[in-house]
Every structure is written in C-alpha cells, then in structure tokens.
N, C-alpha and C. Protein backbone atom coordinates (compact mmCIF):
# COMPACT_ATOMS: atom_id res chain seq x y z
N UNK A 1 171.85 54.37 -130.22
CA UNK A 1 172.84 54.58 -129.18
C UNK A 1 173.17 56.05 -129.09
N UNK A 2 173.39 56.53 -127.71
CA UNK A 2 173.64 58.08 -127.50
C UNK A 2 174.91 57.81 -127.13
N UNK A 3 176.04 58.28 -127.78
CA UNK A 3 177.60 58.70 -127.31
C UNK A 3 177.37 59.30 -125.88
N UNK A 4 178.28 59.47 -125.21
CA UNK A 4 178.68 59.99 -123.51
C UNK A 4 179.05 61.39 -124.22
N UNK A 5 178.29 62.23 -123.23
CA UNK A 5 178.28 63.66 -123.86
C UNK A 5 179.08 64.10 -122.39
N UNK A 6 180.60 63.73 -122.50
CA UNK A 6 181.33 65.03 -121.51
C UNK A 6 181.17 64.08 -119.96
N UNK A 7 179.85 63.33 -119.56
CA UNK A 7 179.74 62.87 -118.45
C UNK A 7 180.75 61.66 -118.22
N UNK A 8 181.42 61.48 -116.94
CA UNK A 8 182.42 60.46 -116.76
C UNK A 8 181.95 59.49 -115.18
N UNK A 9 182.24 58.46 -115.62
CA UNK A 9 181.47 57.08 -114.28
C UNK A 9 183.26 57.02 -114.27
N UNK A 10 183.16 56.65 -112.63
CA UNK A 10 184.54 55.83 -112.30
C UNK A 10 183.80 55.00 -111.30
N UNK A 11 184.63 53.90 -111.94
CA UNK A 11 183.97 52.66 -110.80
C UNK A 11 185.19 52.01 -110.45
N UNK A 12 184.93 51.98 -108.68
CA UNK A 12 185.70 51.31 -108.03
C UNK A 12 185.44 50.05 -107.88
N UNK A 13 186.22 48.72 -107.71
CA UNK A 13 185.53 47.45 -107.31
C UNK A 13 186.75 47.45 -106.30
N UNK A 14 186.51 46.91 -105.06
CA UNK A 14 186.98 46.91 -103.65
C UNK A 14 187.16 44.99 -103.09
N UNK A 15 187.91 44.59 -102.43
CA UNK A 15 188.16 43.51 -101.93
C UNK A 15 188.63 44.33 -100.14
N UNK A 16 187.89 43.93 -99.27
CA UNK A 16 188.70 44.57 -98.23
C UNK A 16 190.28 43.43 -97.89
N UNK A 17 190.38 43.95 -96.70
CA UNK A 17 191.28 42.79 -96.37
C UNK A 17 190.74 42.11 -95.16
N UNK A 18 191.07 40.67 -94.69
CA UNK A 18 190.41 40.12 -94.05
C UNK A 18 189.87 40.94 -92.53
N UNK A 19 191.13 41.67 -92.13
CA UNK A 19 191.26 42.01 -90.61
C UNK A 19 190.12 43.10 -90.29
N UNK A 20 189.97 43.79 -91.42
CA UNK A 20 189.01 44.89 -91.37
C UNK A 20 187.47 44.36 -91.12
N UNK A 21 187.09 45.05 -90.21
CA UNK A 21 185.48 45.20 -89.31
C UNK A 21 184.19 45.43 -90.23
N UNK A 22 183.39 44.99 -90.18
CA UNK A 22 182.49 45.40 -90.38
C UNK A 22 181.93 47.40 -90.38
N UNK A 23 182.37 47.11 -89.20
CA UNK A 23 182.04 49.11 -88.93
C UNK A 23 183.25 49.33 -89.27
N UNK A 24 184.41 49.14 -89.75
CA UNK A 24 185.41 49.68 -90.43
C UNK A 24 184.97 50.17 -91.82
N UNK A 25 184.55 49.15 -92.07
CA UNK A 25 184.05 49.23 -93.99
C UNK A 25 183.03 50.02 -93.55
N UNK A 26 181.80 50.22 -92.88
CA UNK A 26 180.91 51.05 -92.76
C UNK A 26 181.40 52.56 -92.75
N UNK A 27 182.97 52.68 -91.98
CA UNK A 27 183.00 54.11 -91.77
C UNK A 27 183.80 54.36 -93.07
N UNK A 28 184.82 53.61 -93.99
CA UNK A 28 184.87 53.89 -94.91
C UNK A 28 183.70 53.93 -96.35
N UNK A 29 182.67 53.73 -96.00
CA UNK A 29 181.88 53.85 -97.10
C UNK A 29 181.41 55.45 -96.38
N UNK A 30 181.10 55.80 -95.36
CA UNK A 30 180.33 56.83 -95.08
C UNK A 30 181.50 58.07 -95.78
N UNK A 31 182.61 57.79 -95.28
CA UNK A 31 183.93 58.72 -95.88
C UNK A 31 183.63 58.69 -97.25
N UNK A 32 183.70 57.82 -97.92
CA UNK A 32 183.26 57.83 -99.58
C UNK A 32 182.55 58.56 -100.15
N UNK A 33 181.03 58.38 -99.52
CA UNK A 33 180.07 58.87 -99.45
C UNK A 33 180.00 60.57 -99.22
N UNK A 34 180.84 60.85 -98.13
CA UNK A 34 181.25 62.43 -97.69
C UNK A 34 181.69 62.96 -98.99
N UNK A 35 182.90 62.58 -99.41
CA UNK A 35 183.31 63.07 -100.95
C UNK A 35 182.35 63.91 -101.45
N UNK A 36 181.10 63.38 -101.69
CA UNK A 36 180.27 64.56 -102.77
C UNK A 36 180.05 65.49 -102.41
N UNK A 37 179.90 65.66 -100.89
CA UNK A 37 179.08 67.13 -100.30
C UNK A 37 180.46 67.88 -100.31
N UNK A 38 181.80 67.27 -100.03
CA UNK A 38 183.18 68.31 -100.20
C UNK A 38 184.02 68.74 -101.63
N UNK A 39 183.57 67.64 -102.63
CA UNK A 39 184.32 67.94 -103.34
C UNK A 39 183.14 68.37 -104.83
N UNK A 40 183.25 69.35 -105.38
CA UNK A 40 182.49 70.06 -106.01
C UNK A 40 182.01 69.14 -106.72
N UNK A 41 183.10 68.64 -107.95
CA UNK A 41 182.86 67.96 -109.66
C UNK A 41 182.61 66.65 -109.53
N UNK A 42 182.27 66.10 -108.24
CA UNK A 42 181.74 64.69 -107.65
C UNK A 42 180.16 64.85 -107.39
N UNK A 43 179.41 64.43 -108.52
CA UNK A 43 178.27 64.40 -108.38
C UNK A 43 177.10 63.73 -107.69
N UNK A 44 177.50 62.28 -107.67
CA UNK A 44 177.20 61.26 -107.47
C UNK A 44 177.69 60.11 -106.66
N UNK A 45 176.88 59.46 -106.30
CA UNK A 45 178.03 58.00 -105.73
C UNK A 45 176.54 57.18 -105.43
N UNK A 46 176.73 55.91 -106.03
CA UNK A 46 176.20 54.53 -105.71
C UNK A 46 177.09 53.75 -105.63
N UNK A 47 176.95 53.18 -104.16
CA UNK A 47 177.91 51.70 -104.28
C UNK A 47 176.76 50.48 -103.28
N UNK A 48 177.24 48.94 -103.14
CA UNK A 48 176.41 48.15 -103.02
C UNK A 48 177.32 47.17 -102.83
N UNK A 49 177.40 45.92 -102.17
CA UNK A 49 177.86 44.53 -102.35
C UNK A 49 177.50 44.04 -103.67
N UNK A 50 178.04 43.00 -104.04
CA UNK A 50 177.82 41.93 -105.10
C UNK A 50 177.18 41.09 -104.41
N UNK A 51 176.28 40.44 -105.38
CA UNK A 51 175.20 39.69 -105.65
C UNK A 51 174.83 38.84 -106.43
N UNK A 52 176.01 38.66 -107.28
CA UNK A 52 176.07 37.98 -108.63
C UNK A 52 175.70 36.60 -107.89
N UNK A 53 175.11 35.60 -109.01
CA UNK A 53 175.04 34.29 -109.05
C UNK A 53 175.96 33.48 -109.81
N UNK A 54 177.00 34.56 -110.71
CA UNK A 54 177.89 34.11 -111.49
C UNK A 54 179.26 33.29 -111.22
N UNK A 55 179.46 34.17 -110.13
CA UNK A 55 180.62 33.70 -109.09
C UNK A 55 181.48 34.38 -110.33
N UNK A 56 181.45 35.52 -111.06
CA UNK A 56 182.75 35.81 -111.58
C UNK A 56 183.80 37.11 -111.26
N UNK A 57 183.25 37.21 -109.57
CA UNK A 57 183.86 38.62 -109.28
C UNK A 57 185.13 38.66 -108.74
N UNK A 58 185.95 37.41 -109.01
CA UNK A 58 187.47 37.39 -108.64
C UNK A 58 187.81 37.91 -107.24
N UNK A 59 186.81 37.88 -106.22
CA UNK A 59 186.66 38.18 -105.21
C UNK A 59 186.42 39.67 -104.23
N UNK A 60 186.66 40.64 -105.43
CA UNK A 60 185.69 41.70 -105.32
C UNK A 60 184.22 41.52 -104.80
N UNK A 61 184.28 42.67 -103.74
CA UNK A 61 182.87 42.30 -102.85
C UNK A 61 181.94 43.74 -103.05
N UNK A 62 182.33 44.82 -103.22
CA UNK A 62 182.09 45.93 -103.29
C UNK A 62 182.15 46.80 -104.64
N UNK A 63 181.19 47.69 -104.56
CA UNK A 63 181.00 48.58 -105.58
C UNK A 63 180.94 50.00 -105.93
N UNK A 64 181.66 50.88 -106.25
CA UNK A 64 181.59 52.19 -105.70
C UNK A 64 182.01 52.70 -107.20
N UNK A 65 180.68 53.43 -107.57
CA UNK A 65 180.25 54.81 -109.35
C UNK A 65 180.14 56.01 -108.79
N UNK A 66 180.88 56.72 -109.04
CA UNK A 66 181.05 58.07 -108.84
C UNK A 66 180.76 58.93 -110.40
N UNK A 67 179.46 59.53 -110.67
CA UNK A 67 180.05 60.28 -111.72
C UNK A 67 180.16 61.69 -111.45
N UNK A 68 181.08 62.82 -112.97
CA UNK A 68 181.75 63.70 -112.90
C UNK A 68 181.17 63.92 -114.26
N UNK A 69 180.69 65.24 -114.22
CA UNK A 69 180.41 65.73 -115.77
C UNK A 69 181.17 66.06 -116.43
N UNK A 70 182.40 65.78 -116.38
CA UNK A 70 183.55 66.05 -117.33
C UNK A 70 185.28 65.11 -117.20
N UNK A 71 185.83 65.17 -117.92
CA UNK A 71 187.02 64.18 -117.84
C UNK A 71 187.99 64.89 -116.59
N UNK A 72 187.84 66.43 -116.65
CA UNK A 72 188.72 67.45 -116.04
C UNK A 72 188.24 67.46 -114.43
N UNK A 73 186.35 67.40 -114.68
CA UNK A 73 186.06 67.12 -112.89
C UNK A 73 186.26 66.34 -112.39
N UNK A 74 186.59 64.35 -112.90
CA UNK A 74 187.26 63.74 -112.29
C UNK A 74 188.77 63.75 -111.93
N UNK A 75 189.47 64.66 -112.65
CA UNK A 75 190.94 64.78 -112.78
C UNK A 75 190.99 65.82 -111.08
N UNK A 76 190.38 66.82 -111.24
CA UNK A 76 189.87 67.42 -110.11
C UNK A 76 189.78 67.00 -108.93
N UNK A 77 188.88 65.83 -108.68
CA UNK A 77 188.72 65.04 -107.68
C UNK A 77 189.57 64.27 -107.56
N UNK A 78 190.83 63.58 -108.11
CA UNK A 78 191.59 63.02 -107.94
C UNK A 78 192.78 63.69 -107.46
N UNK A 79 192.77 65.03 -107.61
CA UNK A 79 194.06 65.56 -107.21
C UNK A 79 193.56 66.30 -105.88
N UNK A 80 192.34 66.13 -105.57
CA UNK A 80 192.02 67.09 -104.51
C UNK A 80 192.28 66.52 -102.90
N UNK A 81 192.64 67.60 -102.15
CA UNK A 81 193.79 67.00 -100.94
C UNK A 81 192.77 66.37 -100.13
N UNK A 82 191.26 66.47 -99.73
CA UNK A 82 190.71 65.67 -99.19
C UNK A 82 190.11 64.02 -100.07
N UNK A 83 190.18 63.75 -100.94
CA UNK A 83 190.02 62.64 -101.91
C UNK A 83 191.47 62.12 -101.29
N UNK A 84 192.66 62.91 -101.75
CA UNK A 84 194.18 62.26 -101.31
C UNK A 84 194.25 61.16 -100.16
N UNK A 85 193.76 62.42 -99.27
CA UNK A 85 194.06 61.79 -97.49
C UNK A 85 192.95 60.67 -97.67
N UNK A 86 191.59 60.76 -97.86
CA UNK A 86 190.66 59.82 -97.91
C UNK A 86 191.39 58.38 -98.49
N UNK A 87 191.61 58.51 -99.54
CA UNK A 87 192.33 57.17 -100.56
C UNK A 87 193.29 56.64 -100.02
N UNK A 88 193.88 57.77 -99.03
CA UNK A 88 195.59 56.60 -98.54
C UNK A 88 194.78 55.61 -97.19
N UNK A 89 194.27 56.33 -96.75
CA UNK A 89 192.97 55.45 -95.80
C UNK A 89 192.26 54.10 -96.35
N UNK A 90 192.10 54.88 -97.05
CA UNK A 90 190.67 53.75 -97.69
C UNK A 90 191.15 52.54 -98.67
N UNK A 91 192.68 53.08 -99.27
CA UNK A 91 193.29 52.16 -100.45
C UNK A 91 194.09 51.34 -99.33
N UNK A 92 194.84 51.41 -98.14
CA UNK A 92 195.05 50.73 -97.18
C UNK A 92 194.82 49.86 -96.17
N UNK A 93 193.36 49.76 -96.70
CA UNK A 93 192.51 48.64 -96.00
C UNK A 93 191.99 47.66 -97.38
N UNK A 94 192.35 47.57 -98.21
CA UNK A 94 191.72 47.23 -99.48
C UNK A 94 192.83 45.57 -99.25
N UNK A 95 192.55 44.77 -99.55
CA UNK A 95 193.45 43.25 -100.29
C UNK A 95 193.70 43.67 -101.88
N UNK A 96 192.41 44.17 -102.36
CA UNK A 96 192.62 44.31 -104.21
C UNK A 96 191.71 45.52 -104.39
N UNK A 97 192.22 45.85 -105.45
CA UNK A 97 191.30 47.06 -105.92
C UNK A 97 191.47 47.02 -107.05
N UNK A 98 190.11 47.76 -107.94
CA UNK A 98 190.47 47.82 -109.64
C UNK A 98 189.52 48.80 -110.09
N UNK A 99 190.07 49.77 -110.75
CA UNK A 99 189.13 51.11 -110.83
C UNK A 99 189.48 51.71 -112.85
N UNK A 100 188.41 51.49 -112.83
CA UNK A 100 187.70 51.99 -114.91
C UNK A 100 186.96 53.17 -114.42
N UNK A 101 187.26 54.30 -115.58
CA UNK A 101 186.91 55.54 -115.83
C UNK A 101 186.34 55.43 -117.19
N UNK A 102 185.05 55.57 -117.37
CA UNK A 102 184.04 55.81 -118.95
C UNK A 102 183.70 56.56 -119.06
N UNK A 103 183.10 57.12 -120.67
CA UNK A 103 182.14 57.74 -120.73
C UNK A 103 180.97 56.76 -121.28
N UNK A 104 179.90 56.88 -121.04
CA UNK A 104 178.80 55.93 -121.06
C UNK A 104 178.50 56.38 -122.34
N UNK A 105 177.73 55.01 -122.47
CA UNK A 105 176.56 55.40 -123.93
C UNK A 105 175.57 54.72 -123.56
N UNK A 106 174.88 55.29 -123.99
CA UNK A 106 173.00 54.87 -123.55
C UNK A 106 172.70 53.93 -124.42
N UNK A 107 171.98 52.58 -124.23
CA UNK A 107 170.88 52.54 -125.21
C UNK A 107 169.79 52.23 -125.27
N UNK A 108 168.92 52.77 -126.14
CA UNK A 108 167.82 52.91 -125.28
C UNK A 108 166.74 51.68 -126.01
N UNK A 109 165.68 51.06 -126.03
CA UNK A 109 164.94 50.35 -126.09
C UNK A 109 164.27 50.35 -127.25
C-alpha cells in the first residue's frame, strides 16, 4: 500500500431535485466542469451517473471527483469567489447532497 502523498479527491454525490431539466443538470455539469480551467489547485474532475446493480445509492444519481494536490488547494477552491457563486447555483438545485474529502492510498496488485 502507498499512503496519499499530499494529493486530495473530493467527491461529490448529487440527488437533483425533481423539477430540474435534463439540460439544467447538463448546464450544471458543464459549470462544474468549467471550475478546472478557472480555478488553479483544481486539477481534475470525473463525474458520471450511477450504475450500480446494488440499489445501495440512497438515491444519489450522480458523481462528481475533483482532485487537488494538496489539503490547502482544495481549501483554495472552496473559498474561491467563482466555486462560491457556482455552489449557491448548483447546491440549490440539489434534493441531497453528500461530499468526502481523502487522501487516497493505492494498492497495487
């Protein structure tokens, strides 16, 4: 196993709310998505629907990993005024939301 060297995942899990569009959620994922090219210590972003066969996603439909090479670049991105305005948007169309910050550990095979 490799300890998380400094790198940080935040994962969002998303429920919209019923009223919200299809191209609603589309233009909030593209906004999401914008984040990396504006905000420096935002490296990354994969997100996706669920797919599980488990049925254990408490109705979370969505998926959104952002990583940050450091605890301070996500702290960064959280205080930063375009992330702000984005989130009061984007957390306002949500029914539920639930968001974990790690540092990963690898393991490898």
């Amino acid at each position: 196993m490799e300890e998380g060297k400094g790198v940080v995942k935040h994962i969002l899990l998303a429920k919209f709310k019923d009223g919200i569009s299809e191209n609603q959620i589309e233009e909030h994922i593209k906004g999401y998505a914008n984040l990396v090219n504006i905000i420096e210590p935002m490296k990354s972003l994969h997100w996706g629907k669920d797919v599980s066969i488990e049925n254990l996603h408490h109705g979370f439909t969505h998926v959104f990993e952002s990583t940050f090479e450091t605890k301070e670049g996500l702290a960064e991105y959280i205080a930063h005024p375009v992330h702000v305005e984005f989130a009061n948007g984007f957390l306002s169309s949500l029914d539920k939301v639930l968001v974990v910050d790690f540092e990963p550990t690898t393991v490898n095979s």
